[in-house]
C-alpha atoms as a PDB file:
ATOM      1  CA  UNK A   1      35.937  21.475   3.313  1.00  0.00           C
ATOM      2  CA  UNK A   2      32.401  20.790   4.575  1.00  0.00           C
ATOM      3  CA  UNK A   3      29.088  21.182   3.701  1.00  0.00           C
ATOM      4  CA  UNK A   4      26.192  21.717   5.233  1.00  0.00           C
ATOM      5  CA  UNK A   5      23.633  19.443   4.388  1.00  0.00           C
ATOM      6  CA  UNK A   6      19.607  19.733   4.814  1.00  0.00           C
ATOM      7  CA  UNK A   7      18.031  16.679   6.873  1.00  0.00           C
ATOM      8  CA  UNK A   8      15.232  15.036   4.683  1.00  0.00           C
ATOM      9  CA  UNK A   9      13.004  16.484   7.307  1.00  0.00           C
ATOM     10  CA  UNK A  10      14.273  20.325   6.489  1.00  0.00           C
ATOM     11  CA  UNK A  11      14.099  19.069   2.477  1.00  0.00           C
ATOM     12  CA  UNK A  12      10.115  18.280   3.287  1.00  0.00           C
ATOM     13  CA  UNK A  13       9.417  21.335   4.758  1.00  0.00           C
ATOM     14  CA  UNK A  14      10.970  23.946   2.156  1.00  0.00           C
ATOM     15  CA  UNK A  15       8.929  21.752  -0.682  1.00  0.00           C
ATOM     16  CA  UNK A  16       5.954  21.691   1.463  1.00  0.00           C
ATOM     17  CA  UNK A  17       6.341  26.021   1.920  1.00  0.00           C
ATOM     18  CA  UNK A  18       7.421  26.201  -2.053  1.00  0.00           C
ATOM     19  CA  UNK A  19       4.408  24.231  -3.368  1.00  0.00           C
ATOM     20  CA  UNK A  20       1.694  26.702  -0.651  1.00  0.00           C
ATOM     21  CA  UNK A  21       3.582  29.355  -1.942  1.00  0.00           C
ATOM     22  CA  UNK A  22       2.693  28.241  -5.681  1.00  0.00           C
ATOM     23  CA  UNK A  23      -0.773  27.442  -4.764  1.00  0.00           C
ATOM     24  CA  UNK A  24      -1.131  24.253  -3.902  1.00  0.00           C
ATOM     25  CA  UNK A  25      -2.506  22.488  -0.772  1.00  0.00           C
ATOM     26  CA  UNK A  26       0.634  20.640   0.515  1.00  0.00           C
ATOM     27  CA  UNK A  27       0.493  17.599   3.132  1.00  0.00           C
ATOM     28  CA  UNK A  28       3.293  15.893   4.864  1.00  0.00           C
ATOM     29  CA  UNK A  29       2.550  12.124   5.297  1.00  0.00           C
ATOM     30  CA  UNK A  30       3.676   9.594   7.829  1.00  0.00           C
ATOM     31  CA  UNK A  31       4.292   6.214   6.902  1.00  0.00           C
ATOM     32  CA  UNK A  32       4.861   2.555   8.345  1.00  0.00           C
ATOM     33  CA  UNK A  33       4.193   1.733  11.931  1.00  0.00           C
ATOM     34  CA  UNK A  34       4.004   4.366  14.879  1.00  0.00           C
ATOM     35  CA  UNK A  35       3.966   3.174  18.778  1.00  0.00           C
ATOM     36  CA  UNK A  36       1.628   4.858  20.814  1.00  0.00           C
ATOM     37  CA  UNK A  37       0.215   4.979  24.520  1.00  0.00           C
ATOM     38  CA  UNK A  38       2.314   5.330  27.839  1.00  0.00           C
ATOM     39  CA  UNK A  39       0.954   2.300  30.145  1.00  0.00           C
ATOM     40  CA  UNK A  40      -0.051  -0.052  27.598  1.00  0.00           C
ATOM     41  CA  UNK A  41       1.816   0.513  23.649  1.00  0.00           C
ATOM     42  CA  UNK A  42       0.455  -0.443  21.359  1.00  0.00           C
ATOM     43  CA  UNK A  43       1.356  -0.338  17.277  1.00  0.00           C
ATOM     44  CA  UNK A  44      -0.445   1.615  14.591  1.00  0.00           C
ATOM     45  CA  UNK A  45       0.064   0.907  11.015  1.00  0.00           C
ATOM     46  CA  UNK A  46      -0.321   4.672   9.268  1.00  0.00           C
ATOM     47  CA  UNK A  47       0.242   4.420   5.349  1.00  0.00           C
ATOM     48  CA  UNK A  48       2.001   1.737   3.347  1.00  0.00           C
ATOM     49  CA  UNK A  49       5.803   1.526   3.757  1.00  0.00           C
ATOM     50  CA  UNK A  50       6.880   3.103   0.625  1.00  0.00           C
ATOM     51  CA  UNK A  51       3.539   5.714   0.529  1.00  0.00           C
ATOM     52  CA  UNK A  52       5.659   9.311  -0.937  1.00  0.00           C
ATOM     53  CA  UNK A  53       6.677  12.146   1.907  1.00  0.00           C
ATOM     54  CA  UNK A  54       4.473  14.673   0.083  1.00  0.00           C
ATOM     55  CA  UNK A  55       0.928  14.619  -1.342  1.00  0.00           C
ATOM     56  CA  UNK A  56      -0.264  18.038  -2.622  1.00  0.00           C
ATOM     57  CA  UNK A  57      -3.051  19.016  -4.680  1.00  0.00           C
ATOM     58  CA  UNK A  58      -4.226  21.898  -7.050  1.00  0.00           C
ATOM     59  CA  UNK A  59      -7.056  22.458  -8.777  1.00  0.00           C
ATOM     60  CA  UNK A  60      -7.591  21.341 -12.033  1.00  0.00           C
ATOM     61  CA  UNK A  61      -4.308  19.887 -11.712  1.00  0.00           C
ATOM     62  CA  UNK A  62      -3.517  15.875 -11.226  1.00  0.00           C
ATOM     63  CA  UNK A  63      -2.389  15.007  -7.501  1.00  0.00           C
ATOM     64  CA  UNK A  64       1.237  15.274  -7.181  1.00  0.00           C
ATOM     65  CA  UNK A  65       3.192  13.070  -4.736  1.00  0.00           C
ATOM     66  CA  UNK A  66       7.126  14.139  -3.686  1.00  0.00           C
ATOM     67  CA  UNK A  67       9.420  11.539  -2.119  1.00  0.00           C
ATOM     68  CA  UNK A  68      11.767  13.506  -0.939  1.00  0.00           C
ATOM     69  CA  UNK A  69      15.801  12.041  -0.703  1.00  0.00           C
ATOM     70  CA  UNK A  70      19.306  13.120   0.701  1.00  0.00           C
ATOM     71  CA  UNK A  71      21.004  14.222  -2.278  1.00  0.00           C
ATOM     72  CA  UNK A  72      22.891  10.928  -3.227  1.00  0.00           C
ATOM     73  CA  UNK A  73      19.957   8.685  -1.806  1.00  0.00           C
ATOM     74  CA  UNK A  74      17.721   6.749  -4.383  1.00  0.00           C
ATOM     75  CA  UNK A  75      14.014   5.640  -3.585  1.00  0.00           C
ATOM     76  CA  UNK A  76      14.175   2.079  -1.833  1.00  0.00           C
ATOM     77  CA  UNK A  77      12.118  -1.160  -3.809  1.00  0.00           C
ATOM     78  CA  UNK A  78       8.752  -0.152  -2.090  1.00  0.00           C
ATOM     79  CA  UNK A  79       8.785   3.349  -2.909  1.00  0.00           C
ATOM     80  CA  UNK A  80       9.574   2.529  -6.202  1.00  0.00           C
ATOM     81  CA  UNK A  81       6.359   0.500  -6.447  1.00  0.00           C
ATOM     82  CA  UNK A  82       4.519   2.490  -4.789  1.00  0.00           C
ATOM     83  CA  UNK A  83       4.895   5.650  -7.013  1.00  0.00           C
ATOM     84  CA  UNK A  84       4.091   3.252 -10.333  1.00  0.00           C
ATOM     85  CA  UNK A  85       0.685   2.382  -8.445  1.00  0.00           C
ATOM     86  CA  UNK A  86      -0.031   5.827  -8.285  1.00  0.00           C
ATOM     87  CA  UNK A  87       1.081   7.232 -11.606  1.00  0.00           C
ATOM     88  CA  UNK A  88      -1.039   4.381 -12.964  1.00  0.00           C
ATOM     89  CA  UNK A  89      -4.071   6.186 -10.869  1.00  0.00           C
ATOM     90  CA  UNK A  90      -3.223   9.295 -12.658  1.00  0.00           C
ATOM     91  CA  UNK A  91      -1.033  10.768  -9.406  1.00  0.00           C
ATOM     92  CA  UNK A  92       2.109  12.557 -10.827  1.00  0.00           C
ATOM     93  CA  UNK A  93       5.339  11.588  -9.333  1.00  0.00           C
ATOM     94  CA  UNK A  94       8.508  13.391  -8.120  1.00  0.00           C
ATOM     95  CA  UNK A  95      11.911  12.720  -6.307  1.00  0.00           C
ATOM     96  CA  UNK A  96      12.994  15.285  -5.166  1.00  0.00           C
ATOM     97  CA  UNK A  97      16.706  16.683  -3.159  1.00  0.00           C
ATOM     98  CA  UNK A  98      15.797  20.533  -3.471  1.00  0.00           C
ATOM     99  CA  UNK A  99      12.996  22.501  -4.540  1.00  0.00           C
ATOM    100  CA  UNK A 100      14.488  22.628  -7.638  1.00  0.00           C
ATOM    101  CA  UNK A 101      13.364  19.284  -8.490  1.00  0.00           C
ATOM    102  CA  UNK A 102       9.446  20.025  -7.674  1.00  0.00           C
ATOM    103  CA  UNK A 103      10.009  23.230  -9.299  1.00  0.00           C
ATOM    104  CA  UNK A 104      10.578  21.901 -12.640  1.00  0.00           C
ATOM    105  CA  UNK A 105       7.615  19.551 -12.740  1.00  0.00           C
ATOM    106  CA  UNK A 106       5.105  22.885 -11.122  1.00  0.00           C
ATOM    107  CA  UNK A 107       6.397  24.897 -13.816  1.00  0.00           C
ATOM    108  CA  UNK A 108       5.979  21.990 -17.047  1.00  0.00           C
ATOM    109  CA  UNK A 109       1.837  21.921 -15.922  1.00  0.00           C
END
């Protein structure tokens, strides 16, 4: 019997359409190092390794940052310490498999 799994990627992008859909302003963010130029490469260093998949704000509300997982998969060491630096900035934190997950915490503010 098998079942068909979302990619993280697909996971990101039905949080990122729930959370517009519920008002808030919903950002997909790249983290770690990225390659870039044809002749000469060179590497750029975009957010910390560990930074969340998801930053998304609403007014009046506190920033809210999503690492999104396989269902199964658990945040690695950095993203573990990277969400306590933010909650203790006053970000709120999620992991999240399904919009069911982001859905509870939108629904509790």
């Amino acid at each position: 019997n098998m079942t068909f799994q979302l990619s993280e990627r697909q996971i990101q992008q039905t949080i990122i359409e729930y959370l517009g859909k519920s008002g808030w302003l919903a950002f997909r963010i790249n983290a770690g190092l990225l390659t870039v130029g044809r002749e000469k490469q060179r590497m750029v260093r975009l957010l910390p390794a560990g930074f969340p998949d998801i930053l998304a704000f609403k007014k009046g509300m506190p920033a809210l940052a999503v690492e999104v997982k396989r269902p199964g998969k658990k945040p690695t060491f950095a993203q573990e310490r990277m969400a306590e630096d933010l909650r203790a900035h006053g970000v709120a934190t999620v992991v999240a498999t399904c919009i069911e997950d982001v859905s509870r915490y939108v629904k509790i503010v």
